[in-house]
C-alpha atoms as a PDB file:
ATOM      1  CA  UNK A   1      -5.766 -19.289  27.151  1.00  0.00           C
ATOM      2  CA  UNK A   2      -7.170 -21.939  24.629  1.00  0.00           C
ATOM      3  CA  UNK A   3     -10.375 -21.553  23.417  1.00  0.00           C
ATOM      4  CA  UNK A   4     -11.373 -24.531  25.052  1.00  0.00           C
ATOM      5  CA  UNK A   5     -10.654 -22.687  28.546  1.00  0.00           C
ATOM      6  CA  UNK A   6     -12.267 -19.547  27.399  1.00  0.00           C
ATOM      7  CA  UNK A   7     -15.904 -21.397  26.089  1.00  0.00           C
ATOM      8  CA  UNK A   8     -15.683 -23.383  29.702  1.00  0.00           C
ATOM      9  CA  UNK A   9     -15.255 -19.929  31.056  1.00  0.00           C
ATOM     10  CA  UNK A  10     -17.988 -18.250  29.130  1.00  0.00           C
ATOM     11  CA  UNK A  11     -20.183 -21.123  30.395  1.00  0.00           C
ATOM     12  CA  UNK A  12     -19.993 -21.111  33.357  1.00  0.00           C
ATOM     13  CA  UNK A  13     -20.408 -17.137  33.506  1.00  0.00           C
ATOM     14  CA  UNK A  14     -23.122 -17.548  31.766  1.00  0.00           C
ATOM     15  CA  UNK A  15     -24.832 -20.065  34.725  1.00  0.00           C
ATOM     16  CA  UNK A  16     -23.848 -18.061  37.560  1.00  0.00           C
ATOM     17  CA  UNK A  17     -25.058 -15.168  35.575  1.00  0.00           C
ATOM     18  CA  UNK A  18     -28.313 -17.053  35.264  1.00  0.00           C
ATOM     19  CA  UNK A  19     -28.717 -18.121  38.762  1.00  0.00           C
ATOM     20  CA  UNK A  20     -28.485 -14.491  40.110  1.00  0.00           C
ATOM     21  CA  UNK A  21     -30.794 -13.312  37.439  1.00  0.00           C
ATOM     22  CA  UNK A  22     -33.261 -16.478  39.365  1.00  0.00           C
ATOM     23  CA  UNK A  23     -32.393 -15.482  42.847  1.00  0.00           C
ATOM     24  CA  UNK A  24     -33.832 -12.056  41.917  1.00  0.00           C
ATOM     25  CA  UNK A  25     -36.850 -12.673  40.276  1.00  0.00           C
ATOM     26  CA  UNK A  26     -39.796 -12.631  42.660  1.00  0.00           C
ATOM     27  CA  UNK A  27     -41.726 -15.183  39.984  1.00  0.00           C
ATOM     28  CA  UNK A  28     -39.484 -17.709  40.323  1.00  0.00           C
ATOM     29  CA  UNK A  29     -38.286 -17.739  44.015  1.00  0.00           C
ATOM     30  CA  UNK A  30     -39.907 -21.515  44.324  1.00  0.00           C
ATOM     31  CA  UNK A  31     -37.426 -22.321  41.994  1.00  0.00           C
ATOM     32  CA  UNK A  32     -34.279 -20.850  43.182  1.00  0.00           C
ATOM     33  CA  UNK A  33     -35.069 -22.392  46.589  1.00  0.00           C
ATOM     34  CA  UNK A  34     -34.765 -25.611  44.682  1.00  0.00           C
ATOM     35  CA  UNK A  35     -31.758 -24.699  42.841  1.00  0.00           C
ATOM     36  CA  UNK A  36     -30.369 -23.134  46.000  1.00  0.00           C
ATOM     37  CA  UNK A  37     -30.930 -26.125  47.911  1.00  0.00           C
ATOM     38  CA  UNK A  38     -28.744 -28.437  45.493  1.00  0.00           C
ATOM     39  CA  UNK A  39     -25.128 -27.700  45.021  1.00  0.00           C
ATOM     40  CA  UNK A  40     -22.499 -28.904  42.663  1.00  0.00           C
ATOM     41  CA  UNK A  41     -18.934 -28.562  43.242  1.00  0.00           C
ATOM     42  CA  UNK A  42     -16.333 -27.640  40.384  1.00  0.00           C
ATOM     43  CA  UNK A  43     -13.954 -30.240  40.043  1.00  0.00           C
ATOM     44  CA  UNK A  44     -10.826 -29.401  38.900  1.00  0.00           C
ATOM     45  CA  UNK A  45      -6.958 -30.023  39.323  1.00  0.00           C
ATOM     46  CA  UNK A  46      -6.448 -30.521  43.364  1.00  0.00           C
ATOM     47  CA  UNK A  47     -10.165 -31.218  44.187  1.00  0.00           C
ATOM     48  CA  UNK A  48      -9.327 -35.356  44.575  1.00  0.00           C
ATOM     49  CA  UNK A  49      -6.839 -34.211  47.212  1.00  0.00           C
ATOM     50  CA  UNK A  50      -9.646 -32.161  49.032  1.00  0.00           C
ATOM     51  CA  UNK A  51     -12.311 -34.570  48.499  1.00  0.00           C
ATOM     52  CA  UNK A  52      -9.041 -37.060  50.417  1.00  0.00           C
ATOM     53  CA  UNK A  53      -8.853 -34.724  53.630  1.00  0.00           C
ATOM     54  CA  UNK A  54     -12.475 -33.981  53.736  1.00  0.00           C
ATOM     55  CA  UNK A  55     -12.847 -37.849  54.933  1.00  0.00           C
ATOM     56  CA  UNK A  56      -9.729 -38.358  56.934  1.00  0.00           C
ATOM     57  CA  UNK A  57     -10.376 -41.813  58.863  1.00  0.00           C
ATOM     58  CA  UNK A  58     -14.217 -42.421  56.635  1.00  0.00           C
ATOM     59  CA  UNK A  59     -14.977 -44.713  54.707  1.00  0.00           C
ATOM     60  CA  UNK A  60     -16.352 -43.623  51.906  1.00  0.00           C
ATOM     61  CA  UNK A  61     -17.491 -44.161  47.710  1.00  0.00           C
ATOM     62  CA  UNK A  62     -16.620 -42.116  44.768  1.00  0.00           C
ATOM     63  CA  UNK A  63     -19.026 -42.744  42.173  1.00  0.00           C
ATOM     64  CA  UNK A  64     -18.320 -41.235  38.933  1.00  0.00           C
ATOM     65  CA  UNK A  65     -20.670 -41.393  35.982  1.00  0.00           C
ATOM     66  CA  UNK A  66     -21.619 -38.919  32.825  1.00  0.00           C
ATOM     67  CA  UNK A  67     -25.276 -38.245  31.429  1.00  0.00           C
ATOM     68  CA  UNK A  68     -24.963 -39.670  28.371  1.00  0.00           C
ATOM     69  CA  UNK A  69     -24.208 -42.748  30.121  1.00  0.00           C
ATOM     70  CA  UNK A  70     -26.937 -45.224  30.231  1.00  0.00           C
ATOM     71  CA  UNK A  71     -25.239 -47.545  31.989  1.00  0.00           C
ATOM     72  CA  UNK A  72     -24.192 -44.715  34.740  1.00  0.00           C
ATOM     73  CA  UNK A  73     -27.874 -44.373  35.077  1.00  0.00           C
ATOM     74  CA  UNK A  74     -28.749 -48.244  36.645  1.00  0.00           C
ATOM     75  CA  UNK A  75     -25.603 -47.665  38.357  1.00  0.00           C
ATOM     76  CA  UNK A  76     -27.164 -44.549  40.137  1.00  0.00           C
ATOM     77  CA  UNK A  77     -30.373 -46.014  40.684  1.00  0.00           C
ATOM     78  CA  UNK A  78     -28.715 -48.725  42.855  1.00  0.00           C
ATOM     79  CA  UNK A  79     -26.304 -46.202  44.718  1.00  0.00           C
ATOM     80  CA  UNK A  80     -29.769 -44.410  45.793  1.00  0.00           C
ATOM     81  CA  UNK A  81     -31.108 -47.553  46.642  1.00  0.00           C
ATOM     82  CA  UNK A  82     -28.129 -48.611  48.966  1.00  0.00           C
ATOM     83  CA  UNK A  83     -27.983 -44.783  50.298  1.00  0.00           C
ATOM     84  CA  UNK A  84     -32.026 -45.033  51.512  1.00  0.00           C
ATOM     85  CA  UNK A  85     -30.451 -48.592  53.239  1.00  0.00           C
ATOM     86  CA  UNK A  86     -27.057 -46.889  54.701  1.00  0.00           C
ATOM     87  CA  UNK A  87     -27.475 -43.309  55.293  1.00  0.00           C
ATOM     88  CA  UNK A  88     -24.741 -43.136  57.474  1.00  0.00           C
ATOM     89  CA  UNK A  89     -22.471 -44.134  54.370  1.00  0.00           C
ATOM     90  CA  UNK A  90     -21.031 -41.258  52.443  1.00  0.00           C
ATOM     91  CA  UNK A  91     -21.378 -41.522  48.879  1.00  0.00           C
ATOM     92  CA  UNK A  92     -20.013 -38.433  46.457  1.00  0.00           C
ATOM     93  CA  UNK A  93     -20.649 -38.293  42.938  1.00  0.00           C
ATOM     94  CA  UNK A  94     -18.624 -37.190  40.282  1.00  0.00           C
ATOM     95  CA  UNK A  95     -20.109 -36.333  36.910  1.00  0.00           C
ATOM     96  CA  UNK A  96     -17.426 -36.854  34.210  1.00  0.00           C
ATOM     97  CA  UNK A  97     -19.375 -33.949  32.354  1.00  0.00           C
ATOM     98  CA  UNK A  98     -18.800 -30.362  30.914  1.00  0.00           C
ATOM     99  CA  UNK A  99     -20.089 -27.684  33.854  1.00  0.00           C
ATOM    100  CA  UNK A 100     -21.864 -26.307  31.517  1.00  0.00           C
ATOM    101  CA  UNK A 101     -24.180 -29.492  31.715  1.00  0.00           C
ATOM    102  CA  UNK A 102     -25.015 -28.707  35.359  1.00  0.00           C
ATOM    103  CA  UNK A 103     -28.487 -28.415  34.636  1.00  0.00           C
ATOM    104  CA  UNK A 104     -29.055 -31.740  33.334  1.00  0.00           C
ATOM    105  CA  UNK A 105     -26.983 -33.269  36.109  1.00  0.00           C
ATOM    106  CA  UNK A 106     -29.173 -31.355  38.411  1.00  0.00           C
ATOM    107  CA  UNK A 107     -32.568 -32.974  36.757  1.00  0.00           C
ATOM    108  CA  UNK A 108     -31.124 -36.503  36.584  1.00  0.00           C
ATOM    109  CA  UNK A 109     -29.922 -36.568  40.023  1.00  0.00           C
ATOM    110  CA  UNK A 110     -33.056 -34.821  41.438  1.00  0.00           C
ATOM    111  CA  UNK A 111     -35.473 -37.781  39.362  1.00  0.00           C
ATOM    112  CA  UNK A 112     -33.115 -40.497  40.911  1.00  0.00           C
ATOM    113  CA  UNK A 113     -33.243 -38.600  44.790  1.00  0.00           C
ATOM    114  CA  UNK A 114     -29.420 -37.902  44.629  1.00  0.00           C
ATOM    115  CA  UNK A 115     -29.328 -34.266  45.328  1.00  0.00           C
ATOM    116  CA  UNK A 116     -28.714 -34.336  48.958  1.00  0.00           C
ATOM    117  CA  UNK A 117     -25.215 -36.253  48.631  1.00  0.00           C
ATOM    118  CA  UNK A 118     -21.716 -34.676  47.966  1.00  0.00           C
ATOM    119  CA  UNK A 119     -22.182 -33.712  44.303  1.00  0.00           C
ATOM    120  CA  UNK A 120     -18.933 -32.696  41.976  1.00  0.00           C
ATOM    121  CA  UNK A 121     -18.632 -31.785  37.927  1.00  0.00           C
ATOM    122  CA  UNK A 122     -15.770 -31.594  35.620  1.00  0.00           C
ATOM    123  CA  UNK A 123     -14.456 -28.212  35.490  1.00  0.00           C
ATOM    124  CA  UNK A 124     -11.139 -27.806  34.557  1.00  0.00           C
ATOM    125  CA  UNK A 125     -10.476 -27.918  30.271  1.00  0.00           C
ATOM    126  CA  UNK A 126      -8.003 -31.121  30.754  1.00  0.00           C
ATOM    127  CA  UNK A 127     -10.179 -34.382  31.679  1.00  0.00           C
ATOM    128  CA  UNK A 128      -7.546 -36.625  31.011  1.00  0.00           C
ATOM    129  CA  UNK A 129      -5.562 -34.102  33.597  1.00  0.00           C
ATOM    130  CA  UNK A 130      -8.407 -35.073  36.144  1.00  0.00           C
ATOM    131  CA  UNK A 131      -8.688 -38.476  35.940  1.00  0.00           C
ATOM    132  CA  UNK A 132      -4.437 -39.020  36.289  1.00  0.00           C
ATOM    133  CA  UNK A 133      -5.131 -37.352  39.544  1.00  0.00           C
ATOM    134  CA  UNK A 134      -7.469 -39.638  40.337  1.00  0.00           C
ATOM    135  CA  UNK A 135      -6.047 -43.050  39.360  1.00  0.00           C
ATOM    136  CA  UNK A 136      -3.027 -42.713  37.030  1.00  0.00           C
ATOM    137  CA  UNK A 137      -4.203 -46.288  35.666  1.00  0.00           C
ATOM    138  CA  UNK A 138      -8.276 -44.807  34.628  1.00  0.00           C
ATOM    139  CA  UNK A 139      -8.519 -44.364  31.091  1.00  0.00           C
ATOM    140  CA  UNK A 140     -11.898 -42.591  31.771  1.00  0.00           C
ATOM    141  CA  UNK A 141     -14.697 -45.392  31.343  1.00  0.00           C
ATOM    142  CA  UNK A 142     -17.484 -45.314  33.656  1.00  0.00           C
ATOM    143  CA  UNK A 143     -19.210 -45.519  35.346  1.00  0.00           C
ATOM    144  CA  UNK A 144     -16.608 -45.609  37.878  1.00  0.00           C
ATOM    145  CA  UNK A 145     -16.395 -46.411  41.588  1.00  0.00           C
ATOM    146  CA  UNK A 146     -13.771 -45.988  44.214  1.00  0.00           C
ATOM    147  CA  UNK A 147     -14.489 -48.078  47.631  1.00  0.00           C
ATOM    148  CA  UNK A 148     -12.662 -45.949  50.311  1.00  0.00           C
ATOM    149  CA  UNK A 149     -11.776 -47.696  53.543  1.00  0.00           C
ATOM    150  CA  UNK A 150     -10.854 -45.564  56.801  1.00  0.00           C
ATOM    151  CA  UNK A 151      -7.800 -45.434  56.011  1.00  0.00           C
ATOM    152  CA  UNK A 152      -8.142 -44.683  52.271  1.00  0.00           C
ATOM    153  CA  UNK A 153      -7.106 -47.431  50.729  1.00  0.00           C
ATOM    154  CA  UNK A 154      -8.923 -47.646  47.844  1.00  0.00           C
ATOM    155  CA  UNK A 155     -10.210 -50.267  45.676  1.00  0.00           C
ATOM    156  CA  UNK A 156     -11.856 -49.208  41.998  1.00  0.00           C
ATOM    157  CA  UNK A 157     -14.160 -50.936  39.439  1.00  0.00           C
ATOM    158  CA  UNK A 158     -15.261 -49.836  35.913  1.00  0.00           C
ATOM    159  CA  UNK A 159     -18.415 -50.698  35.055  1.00  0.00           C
ATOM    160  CA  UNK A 160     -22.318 -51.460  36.520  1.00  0.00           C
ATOM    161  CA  UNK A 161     -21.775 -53.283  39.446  1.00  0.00           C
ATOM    162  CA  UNK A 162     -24.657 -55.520  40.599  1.00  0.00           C
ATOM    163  CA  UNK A 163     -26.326 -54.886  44.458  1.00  0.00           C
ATOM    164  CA  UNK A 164     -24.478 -57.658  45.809  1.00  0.00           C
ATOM    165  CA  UNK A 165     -20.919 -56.884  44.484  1.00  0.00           C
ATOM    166  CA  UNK A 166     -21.929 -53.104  46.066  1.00  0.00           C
ATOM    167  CA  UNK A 167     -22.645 -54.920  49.183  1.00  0.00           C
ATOM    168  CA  UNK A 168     -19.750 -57.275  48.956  1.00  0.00           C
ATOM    169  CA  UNK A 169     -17.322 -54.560  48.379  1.00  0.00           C
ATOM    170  CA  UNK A 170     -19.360 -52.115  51.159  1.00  0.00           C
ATOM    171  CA  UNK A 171     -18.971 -54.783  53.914  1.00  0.00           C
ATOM    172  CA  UNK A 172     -15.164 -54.716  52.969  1.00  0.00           C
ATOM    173  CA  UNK A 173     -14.987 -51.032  53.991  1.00  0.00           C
ATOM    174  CA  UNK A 174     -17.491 -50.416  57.045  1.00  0.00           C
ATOM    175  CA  UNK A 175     -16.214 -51.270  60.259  1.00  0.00           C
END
């Protein structure tokens, strides 16, 4: 196991390990029912397939984006905006991040009224491993978007997009 693995490993020990320690604190049970109530998904080699035959026949976007990415951040801001306009629209988010950055993903998404869509993380030591399964021909700069129609065909785009390319590209997968 590379050491890589073993600090991812340690890491994310060391959340759970801290989440259980907040589930059983009486002092902080307003908190863990915050915590509790948003829930990130470790992404690692297979996940893409899963996230594929969760939405069988649903159109759908993969956003992917990184916290040290301020241009992820607009990009966000309008996929929240275009969620409070199509609810009915699935939207999952990917962050291109360490797991052991959970935390922060957790306080940018909650700020920017994310936490109640399909979130993922980065969990597996090989990114580059992760993003071939994605899209073979992603080099890994984001943000990153993947229009799913029903029939997942995909189309994706690297960069901000504006509200009316998200619309444009929206009416080309809704029904």
């Amino acid at each position: 196991m590379s050491l890589t693995h073993l600090a991812r490993l340690l890491g994310l020990l060391c959340t759970v390990l801290s989440f259980s320690a907040l589930a059983a604190s009486p002092v902080v049970k307003e908190a863990t029912t915050t915590i509790a109530a948003f829930q990130t998904q470790a992404f690692i080699s297979g996940s893409y397939k899963k996230i594929l035959a969760n939405n069988i026949k649903q159109p759908f976007l993969l956003a992917i984006w990184s916290v040290n990415c301020v241009s992820c951040m607009k990009d966000l801001a309008l996929l929240r905006d275009i969620h409070k306009q199509k609810p009915a629209l699935k939207i999952i988010l990917l962050a291109a991040d360490e797991l052991s950055a959970s935390a922060q993903i957790h306080s940018i998404l909650k700020k920017l009224q994310l936490t109640d869509l399909e979130n993922w993380v980065f969990a597996d030591g090989n990114d580059q491993k992760l993003r071939f399964e994605i899209d073979p021909k992603w080099y890994g700069e984001i943000p990153r978007t993947y229009f799913f129609n029903a029939a997942q065909q995909r189309t994706g785009i690297s960069g901000v997009l504006s509200k009316g390319q998200y619309q444009e590209m929206i009416g080309k997968i809704l029904p």
